[in-house]
N, C-alpha and C. Protein backbone atom coordinates (compact mmCIF):
# COMPACT_ATOMS: atom_id res chain seq x y z
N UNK A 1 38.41 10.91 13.67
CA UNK A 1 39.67 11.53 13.31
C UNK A 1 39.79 12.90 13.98
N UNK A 2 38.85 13.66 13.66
CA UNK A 2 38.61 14.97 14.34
C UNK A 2 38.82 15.15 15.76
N UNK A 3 37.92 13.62 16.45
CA UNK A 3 38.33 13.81 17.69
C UNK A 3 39.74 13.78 18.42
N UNK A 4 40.31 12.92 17.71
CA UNK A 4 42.20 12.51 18.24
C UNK A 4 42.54 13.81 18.33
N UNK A 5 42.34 14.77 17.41
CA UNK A 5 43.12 16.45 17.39
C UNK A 5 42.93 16.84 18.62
N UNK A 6 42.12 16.39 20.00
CA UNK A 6 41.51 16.90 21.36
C UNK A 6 42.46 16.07 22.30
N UNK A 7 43.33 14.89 21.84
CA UNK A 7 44.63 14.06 22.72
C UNK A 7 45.47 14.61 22.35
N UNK A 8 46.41 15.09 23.09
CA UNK A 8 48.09 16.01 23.16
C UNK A 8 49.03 14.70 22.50
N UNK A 9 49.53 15.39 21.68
CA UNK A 9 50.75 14.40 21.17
C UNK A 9 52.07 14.67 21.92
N UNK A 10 52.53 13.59 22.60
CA UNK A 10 53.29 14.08 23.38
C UNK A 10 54.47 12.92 22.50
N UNK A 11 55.23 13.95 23.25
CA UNK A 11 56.61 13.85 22.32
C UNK A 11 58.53 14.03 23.02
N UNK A 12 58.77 12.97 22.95
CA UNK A 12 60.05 12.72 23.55
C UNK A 12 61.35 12.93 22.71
N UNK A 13 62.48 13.84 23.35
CA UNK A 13 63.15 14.43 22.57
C UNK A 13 64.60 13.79 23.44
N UNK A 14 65.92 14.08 22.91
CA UNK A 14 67.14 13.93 24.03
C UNK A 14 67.82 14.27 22.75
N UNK A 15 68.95 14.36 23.64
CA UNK A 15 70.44 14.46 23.05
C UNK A 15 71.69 14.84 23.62
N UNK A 16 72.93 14.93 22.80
CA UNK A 16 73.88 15.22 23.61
C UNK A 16 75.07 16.10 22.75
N UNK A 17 75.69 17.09 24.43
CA UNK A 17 76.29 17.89 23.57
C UNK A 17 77.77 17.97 24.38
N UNK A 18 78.58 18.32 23.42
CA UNK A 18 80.23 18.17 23.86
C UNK A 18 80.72 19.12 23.39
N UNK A 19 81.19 20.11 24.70
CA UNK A 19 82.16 21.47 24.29
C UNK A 19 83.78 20.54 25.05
N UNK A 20 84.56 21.99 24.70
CA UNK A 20 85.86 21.97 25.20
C UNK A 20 85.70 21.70 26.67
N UNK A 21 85.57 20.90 27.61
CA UNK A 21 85.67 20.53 28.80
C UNK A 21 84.53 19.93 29.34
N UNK A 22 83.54 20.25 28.60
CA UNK A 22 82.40 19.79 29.23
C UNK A 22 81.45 18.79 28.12
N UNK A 23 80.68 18.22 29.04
CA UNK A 23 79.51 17.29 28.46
C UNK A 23 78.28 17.21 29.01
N UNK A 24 77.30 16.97 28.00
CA UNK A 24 76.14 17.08 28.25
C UNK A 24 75.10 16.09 27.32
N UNK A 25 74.24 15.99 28.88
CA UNK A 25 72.99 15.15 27.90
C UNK A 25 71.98 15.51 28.38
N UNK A 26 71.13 15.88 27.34
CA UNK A 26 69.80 17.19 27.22
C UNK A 26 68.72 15.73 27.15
N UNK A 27 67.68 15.40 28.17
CA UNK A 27 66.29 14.91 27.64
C UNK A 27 65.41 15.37 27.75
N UNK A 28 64.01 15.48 26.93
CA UNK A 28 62.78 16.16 27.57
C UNK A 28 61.68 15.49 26.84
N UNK A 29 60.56 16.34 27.34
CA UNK A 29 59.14 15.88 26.90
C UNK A 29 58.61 17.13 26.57
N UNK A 30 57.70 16.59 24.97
CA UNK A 30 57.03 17.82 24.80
C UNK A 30 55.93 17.56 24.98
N UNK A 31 54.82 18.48 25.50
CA UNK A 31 53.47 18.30 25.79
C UNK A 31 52.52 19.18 25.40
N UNK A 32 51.94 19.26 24.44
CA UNK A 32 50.65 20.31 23.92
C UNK A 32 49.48 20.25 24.59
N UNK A 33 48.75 21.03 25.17
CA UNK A 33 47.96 21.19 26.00
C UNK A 33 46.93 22.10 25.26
N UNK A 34 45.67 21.67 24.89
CA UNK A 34 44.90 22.45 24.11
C UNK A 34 43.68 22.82 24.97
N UNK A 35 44.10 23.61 26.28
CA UNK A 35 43.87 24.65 26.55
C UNK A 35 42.22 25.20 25.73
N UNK A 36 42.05 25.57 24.76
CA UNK A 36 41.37 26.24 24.19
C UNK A 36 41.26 25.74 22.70
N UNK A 37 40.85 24.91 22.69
CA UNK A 37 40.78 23.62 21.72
C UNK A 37 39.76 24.68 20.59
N UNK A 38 40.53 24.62 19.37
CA UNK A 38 39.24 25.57 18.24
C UNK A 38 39.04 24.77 17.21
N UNK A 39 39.17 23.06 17.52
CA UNK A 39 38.72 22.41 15.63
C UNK A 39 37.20 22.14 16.69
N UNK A 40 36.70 22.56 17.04
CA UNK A 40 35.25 22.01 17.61
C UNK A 40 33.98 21.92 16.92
N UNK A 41 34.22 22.80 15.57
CA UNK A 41 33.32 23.19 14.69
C UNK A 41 33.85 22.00 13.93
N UNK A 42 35.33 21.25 13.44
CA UNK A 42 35.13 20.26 12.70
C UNK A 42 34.82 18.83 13.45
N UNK A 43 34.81 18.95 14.43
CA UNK A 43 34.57 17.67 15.38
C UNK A 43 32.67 17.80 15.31
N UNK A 44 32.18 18.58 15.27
CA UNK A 44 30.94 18.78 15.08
C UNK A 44 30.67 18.37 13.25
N UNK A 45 31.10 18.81 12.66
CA UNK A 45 30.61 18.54 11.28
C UNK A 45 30.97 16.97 11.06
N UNK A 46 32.05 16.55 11.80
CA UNK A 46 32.22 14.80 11.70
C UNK A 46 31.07 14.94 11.96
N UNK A 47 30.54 15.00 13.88
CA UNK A 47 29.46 13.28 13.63
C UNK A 47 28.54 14.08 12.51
N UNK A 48 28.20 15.62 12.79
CA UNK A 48 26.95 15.25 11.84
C UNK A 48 26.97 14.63 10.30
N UNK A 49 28.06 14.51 9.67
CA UNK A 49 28.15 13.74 8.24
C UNK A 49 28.37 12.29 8.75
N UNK A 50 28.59 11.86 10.09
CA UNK A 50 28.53 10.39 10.45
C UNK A 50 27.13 10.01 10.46
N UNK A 51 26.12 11.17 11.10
CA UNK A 51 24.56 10.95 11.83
C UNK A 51 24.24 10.38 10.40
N UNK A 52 24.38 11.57 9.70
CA UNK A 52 23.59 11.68 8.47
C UNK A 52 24.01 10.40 7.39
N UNK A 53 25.28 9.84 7.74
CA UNK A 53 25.66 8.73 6.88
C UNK A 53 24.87 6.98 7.03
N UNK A 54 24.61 7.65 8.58
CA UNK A 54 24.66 6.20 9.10
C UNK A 54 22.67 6.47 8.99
N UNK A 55 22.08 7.48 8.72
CA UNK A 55 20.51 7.47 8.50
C UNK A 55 20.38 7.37 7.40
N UNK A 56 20.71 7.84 6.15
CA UNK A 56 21.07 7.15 5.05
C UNK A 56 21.63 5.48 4.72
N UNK A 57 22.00 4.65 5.36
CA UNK A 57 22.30 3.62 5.57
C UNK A 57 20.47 3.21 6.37
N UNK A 58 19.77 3.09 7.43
CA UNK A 58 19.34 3.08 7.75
C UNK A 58 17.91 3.05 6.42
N UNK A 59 17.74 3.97 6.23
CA UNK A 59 16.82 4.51 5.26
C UNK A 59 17.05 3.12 4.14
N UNK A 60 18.14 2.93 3.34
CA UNK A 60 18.04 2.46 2.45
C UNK A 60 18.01 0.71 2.26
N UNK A 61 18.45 0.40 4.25
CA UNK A 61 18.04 -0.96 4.45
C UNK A 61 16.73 -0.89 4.61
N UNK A 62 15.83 -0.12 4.69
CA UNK A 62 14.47 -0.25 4.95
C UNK A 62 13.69 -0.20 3.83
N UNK A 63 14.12 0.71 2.70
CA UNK A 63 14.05 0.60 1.37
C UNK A 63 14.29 -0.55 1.04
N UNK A 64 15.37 -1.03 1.13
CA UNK A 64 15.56 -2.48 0.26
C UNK A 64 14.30 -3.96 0.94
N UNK A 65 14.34 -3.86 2.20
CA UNK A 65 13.47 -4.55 3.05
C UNK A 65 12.04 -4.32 2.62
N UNK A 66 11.58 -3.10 1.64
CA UNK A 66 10.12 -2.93 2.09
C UNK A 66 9.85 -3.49 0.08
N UNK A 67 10.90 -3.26 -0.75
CA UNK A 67 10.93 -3.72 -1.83
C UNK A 67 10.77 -5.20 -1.75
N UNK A 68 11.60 -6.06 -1.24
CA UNK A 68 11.48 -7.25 -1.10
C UNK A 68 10.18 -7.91 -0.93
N UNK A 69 9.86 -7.45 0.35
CA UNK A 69 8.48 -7.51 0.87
C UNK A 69 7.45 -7.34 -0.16
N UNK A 70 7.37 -6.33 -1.24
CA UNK A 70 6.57 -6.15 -1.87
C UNK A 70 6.66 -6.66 -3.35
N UNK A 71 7.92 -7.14 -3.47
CA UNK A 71 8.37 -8.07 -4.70
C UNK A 71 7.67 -9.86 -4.52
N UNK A 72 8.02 -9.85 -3.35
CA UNK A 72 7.29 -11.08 -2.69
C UNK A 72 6.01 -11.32 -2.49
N UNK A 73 5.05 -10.53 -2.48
CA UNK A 73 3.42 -10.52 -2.09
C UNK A 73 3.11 -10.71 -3.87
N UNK A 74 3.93 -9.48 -4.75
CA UNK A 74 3.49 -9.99 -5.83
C UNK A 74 3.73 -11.02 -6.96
N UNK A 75 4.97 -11.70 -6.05
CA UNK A 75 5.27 -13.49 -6.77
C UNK A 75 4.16 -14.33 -6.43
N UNK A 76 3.90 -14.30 -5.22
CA UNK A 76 2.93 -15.12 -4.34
C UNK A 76 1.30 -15.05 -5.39
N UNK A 77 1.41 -13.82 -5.30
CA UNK A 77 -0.51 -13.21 -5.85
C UNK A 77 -0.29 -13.77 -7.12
N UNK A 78 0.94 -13.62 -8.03
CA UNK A 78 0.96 -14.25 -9.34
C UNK A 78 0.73 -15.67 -9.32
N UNK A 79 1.19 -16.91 -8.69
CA UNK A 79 1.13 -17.95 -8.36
C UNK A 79 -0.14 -18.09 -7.76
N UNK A 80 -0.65 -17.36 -6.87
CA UNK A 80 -2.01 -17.90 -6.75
C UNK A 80 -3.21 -17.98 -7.84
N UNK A 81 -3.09 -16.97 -8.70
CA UNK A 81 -3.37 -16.81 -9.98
C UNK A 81 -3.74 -17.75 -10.99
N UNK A 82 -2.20 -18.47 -11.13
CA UNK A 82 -2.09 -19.16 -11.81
C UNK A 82 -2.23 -20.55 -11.60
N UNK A 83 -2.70 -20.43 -9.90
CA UNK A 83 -3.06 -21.60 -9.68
C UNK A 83 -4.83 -22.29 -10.02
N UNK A 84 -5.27 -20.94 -9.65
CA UNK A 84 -6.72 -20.50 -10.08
C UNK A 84 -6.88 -21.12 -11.28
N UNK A 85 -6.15 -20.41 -11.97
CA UNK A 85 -6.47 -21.28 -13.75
C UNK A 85 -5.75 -22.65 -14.04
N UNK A 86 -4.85 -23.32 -13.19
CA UNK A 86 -4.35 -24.65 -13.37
C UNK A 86 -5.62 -25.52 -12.87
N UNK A 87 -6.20 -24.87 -11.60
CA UNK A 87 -6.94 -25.81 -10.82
C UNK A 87 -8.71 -25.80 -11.30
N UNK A 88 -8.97 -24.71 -12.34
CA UNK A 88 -10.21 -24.88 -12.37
C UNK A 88 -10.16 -23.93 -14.31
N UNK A 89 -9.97 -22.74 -14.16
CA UNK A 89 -10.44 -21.84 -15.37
C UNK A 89 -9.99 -22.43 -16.68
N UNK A 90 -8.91 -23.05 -16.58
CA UNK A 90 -8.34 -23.85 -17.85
C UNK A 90 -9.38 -25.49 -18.51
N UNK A 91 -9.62 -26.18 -17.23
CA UNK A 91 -10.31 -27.16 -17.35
C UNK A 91 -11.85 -27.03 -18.02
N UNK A 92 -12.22 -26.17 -16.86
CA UNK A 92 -13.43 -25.46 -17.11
C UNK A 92 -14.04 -24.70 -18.47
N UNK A 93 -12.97 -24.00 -18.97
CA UNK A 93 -13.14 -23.81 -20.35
C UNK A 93 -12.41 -24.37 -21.77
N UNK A 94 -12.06 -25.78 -21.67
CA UNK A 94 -11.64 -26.78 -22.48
C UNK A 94 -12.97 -27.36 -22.73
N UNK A 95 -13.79 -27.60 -21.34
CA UNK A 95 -14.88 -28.26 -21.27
C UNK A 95 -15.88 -27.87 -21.68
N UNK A 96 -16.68 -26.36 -21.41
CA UNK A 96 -17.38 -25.53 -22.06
C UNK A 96 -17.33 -25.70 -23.80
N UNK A 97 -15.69 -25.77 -23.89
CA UNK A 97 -15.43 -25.26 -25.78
C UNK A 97 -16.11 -26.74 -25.93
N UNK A 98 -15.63 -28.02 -25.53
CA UNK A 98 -16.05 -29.05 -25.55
C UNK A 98 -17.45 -29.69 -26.16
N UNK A 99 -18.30 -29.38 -24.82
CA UNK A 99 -19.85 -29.12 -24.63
C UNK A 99 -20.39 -28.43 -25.91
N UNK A 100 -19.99 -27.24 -26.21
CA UNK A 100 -20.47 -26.32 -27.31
C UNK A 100 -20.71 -27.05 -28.54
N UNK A 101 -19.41 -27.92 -29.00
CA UNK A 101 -19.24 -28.13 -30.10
C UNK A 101 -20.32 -29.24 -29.95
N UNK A 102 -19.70 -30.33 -29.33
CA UNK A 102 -20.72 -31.55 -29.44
C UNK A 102 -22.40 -31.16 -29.49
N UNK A 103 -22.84 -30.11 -28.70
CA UNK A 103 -23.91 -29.52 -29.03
C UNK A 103 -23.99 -29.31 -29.89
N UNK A 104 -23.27 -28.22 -31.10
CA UNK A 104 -23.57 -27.84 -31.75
C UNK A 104 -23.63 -29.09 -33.17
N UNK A 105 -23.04 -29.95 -32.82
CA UNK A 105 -22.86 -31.04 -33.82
C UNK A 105 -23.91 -31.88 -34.04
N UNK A 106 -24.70 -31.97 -32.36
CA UNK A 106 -26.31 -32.51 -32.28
C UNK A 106 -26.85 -31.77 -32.85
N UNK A 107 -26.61 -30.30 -33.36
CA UNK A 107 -28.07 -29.53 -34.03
C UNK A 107 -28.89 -28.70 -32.60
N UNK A 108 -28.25 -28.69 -31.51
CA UNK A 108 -28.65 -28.33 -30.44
C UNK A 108 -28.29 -26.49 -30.56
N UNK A 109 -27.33 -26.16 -30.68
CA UNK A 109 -26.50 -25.14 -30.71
C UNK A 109 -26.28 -24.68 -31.92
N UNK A 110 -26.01 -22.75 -31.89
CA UNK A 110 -25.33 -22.92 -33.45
C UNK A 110 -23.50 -22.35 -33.14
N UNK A 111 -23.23 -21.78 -34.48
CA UNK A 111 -21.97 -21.85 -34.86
C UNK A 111 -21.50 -20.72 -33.83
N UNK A 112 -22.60 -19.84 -33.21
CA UNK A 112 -21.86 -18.36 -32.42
C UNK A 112 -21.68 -18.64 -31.28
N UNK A 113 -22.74 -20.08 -30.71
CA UNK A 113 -22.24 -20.44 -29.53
C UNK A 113 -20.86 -21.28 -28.95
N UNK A 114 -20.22 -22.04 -30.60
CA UNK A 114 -19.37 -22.60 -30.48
C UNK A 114 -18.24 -21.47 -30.54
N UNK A 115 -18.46 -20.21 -31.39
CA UNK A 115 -17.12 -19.49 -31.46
C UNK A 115 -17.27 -18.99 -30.27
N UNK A 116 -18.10 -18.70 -29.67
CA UNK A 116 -18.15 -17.97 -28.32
C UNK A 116 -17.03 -18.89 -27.47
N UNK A 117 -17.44 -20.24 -26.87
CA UNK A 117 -17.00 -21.21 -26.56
C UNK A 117 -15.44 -20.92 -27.03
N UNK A 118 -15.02 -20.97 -28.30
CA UNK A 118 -13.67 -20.80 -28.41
C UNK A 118 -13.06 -19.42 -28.08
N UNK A 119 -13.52 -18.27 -28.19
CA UNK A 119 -13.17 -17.19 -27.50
C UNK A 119 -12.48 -17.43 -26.28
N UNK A 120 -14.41 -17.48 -25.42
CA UNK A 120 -13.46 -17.83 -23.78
C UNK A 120 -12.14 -18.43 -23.82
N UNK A 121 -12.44 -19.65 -24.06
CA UNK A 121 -11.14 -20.48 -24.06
C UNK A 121 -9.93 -20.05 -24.23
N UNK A 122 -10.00 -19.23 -25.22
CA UNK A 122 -8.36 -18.58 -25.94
C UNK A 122 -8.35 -17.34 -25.34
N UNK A 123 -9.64 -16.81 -24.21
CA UNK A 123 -9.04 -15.57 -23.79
C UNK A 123 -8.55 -15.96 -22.10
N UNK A 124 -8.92 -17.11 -21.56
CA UNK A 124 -8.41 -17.81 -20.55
C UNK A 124 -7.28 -17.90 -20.73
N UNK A 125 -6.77 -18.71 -21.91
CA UNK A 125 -5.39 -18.98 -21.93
C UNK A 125 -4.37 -17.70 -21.88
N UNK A 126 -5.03 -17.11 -22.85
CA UNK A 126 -4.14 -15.93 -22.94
C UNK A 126 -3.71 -15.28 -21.50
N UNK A 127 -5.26 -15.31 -20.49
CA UNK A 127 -5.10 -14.63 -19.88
C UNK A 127 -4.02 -15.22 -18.43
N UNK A 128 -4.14 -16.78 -18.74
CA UNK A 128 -3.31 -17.65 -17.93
C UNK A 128 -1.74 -17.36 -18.15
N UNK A 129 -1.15 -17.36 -19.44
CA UNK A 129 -0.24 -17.37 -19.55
C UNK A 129 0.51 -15.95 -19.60
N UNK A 130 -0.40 -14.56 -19.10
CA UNK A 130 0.05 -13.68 -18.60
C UNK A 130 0.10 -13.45 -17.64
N UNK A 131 -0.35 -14.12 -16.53
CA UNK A 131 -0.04 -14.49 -15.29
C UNK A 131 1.10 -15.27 -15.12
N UNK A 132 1.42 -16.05 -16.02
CA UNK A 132 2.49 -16.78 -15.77
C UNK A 132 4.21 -15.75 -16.35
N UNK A 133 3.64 -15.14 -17.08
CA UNK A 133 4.55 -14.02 -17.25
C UNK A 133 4.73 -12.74 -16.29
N UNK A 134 3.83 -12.91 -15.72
CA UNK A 134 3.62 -11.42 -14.64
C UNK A 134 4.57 -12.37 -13.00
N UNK A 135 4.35 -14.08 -13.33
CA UNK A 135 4.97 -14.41 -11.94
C UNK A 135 6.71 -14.82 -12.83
N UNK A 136 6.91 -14.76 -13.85
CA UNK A 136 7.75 -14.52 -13.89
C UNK A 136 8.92 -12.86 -13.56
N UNK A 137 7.76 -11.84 -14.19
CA UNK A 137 8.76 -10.37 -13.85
C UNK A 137 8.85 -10.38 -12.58
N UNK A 138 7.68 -10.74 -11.64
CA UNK A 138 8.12 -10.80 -10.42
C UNK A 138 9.03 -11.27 -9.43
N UNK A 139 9.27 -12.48 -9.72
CA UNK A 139 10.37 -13.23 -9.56
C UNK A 139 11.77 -12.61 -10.07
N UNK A 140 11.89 -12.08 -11.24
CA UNK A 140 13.15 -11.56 -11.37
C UNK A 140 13.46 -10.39 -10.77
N UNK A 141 12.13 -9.40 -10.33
CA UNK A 141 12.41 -8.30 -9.34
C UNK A 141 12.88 -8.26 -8.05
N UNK A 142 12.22 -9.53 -7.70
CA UNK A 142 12.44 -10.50 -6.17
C UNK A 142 13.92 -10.84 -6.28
N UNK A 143 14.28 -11.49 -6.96
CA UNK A 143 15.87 -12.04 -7.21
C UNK A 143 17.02 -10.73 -7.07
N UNK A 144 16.41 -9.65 -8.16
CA UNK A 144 17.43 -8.37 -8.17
C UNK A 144 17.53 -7.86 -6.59
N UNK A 145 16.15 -7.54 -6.21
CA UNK A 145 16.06 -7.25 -4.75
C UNK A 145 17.25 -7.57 -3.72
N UNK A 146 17.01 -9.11 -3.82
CA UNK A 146 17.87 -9.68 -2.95
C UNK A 146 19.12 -10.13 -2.98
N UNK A 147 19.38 -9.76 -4.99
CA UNK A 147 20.72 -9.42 -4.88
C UNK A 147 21.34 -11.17 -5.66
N UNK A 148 20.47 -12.24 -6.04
CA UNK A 148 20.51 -13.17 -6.33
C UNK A 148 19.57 -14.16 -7.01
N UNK A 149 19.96 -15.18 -7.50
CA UNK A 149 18.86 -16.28 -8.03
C UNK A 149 18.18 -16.77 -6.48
N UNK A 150 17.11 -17.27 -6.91
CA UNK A 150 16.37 -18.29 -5.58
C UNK A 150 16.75 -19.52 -4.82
């Protein structure tokens, strides 16, 4: 905008005039010539609130890009997680609690090894299904990120 103030508005005028005997028709052009142009200080404060608009823009796609990125590593790490305990820690200590008892039912074992046995177990789970809650917040951070569902 600032800059247009540095193009001459030129400007076309006419008309006509009628005395007692005579007639006339007046046309012209007006032409501003800025010579010594003084908005230079606001032609300067444009771009720099353009520089500064458009690095701010800049900045905050890289922001949003580096969130994503990092919303994403920690959906992924949650899911691997929870794959950990689908594919082995869950089984593994069903089986343990398992083992314990039947031991302990032979007279092999006593009662602290079976509560032990149930501990683990219920602190696996617990600890499974906060993973499965942790790949859930992540996922909804991931979604806000990007501005949508998956």
């Amino acid at each position: 905008k600032e800059r247009q103030g540095r193009v001459p508005n030129v400007t076309l005028f006419g008309g006509y005039a009628r005395e007692v005997g005579r007639e006339a028709v007046v046309a012209g052009v007006s032409l501003p010539t800025p010579l010594w142009y003084r908005q230079q200080g606001h032609i300067a404060t444009a771009l720099g609130t353009q520089r500064k608009e458009e690095a701010e823009l800049i900045r905050a796609k890289n922001d949003l890009a580096r969130a994503i990125n990092q919303h994403a590593r920690e959906a992924e790490t949650a899911q691997e997680q929870i794959l950990v305990y689908e594919e082995g820690l869950l089984k593994q200590a069903q089986e343990a609690l398992r083992i314990a008892q039947l031991s302990f039912r032979q007279g092999a074992s006593s009662l602290l090894d079976v509560l032990d046995a149930q501990r683990v177990q219920r602190q696996i789970t617990v600890d499974y299904n906060l993973a499965r809650f942790e790949l859930s917040q992540a996922l909804t951070r991931f979604e806000r990120a990007v501005g949508g569902p998956l």
